[in-house]
Protein backbone atom coordinates (compact mmCIF):
# COMPACT_ATOMS: atom_id res chain seq x y z
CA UNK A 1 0.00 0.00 0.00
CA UNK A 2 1.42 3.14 -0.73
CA UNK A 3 1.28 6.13 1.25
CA UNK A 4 -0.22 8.85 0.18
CA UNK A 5 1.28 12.41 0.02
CA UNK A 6 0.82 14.69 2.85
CA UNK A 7 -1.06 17.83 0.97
CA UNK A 8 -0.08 21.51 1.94
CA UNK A 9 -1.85 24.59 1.42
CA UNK A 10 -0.60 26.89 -0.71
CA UNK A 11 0.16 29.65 1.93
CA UNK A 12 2.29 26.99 2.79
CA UNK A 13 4.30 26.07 0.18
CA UNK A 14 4.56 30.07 -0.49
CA UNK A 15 5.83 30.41 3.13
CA UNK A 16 8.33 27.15 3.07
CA UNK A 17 10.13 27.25 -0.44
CA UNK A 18 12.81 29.78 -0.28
CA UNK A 19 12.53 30.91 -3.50
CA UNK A 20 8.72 31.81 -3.09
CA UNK A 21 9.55 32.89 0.61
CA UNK A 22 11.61 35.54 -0.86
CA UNK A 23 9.32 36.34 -3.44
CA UNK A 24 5.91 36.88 -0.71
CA UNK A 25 8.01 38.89 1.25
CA UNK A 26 9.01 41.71 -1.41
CA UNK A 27 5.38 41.56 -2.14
CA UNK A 28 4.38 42.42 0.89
CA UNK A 29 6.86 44.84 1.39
CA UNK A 30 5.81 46.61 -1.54
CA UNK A 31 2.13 46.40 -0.50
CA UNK A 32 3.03 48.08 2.64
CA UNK A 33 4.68 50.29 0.97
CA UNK A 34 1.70 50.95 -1.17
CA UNK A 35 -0.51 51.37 1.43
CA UNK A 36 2.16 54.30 3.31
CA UNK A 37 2.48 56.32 -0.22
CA UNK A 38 -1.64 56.53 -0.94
CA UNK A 39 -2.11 57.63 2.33
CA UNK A 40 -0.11 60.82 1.44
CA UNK A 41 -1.72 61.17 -1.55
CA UNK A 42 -5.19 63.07 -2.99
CA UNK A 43 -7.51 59.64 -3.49
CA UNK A 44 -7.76 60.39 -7.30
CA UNK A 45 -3.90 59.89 -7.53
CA UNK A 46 -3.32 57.63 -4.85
CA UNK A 47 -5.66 54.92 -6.83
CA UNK A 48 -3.18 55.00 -10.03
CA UNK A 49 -0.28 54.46 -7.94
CA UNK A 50 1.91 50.95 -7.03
CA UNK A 51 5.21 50.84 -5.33
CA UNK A 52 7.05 47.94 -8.11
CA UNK A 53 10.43 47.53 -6.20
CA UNK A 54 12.56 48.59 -3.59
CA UNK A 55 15.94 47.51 -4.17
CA UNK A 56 19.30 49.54 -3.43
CA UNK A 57 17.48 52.01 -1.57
CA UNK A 58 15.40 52.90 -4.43
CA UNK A 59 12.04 53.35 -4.39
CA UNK A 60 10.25 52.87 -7.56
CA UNK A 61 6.71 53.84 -8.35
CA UNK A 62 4.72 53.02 -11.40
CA UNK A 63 1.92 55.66 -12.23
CA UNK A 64 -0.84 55.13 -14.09
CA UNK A 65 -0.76 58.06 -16.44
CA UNK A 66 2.13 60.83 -17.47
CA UNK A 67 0.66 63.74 -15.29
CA UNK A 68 0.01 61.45 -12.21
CA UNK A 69 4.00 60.21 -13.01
CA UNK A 70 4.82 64.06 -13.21
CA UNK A 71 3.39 64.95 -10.17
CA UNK A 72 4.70 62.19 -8.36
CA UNK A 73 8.05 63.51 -9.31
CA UNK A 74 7.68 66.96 -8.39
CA UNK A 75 6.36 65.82 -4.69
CA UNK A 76 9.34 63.14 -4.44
CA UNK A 77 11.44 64.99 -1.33
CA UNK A 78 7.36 65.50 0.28
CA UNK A 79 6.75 62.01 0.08
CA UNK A 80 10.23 60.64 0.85
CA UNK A 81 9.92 62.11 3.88
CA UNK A 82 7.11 60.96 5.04
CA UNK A 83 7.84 56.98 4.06
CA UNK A 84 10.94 57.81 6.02
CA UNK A 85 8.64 59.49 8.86
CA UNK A 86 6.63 55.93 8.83
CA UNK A 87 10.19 53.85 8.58
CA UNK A 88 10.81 53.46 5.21
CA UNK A 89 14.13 55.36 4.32
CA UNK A 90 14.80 55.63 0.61
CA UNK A 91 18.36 57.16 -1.03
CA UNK A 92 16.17 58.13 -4.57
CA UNK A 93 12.64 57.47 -6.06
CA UNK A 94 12.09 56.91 -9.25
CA UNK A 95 8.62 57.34 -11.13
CA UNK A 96 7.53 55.36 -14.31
CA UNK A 97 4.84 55.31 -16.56
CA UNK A 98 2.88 52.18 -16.35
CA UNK A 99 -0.31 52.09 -18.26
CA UNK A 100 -1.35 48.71 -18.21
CA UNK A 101 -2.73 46.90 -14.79
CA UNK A 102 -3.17 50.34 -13.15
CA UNK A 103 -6.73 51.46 -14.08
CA UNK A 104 -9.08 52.11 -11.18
CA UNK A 105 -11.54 49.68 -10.18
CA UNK A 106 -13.78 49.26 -12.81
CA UNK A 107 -17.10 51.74 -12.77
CA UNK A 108 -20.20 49.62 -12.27
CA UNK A 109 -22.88 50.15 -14.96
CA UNK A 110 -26.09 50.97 -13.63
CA UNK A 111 -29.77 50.16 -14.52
CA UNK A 112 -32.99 52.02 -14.89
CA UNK A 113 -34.51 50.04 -12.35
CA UNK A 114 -37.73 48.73 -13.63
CA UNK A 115 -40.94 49.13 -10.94
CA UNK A 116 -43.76 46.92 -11.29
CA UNK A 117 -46.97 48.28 -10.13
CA UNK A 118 -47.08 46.43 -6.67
CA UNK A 119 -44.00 48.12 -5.83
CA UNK A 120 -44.66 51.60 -7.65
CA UNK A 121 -48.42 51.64 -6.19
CA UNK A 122 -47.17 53.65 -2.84
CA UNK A 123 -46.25 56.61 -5.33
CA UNK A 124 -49.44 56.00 -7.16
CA UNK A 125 -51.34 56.74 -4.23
CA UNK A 126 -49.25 59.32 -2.98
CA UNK A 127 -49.60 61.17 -6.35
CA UNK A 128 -53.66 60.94 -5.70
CA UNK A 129 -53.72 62.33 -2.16
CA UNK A 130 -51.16 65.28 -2.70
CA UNK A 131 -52.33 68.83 -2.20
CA UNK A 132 -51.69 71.12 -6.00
CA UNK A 133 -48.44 71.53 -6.79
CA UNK A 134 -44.94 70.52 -8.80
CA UNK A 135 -44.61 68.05 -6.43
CA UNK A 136 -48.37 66.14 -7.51
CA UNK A 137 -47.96 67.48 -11.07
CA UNK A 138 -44.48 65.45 -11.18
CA UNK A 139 -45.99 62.56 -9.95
CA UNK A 140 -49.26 62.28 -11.40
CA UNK A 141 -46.98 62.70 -15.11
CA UNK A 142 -44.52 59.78 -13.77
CA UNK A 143 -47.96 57.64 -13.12
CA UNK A 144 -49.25 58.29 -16.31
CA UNK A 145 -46.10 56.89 -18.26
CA UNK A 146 -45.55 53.89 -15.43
CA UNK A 147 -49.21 52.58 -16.36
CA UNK A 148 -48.97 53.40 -20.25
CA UNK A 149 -51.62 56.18 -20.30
């Protein structure tokens, strides 16, 4: 009978194998890292930002567009200072352009919400008890198109 193999999760193996050991840990380095360098950013450039390594005392910062790269560049002693102030102590940074893989999260599309007349029959009634005014005149139009008069 043979034995079967012991199986290990793969936060395991990641953890274990030297090579991937390495690897998580300069990941979550740079996430940290990340993290420190939005917070000292405005939100709209923060989101197009990712530290991508951290070698040599050099920080290195991919931006998702030229005039988010160009602005990081201009506010490189400002926000070398302040990684520093949180523990991270770079010698230079260094900005590049990196288009692809740095678009914010994706918008979600919405949807004219369709009401059926169960749900849209509060309004109806609404519309029928309101004293004269925009307010009635709005809703009594809305009630004519929702039932198709």
């Amino acid at each position: 009978m043979t034995a079967v193999p012991k199986q290990r999760t793969l936060a395991r193996v990641l953890e274990t194998d030297a090579q991937f050991a390495d690897w998580t840990a300069r990941h979550r380095r740079e996430a940290a890292l990340t993290r420190s360098l939005r917070a000292h950013l405005p939100r709209p450039i923060a989101e197009r930002v990712r530290v991508t390594d951290t070698r040599d005392g050099i920080l290195e910062i991919a931006a998702g567009a030229g005039a988010i790269a160009a602005t990081l560049r201009q506010r490189a002693p400002e926000l070398r200072a302040a990684l520093a102030r949180n523990g991270f102590e770079f010698a230079e940074v260094r900005v590049r352009v990196q288009v692809a893989g740095m678009a914010a999260a994706p918008t979600r599309k919405s949807f004219a919400r369709r009401w059926d007349s169960r749900s849209a029959a509060p309004l109806f009634k609404l519309a029928d008890n309101l004293a004269e005014g925009p307010l009635k005149t709005a809703l009594m139009q809305w009630s004519r198109r929702a039932r198709g008069r």
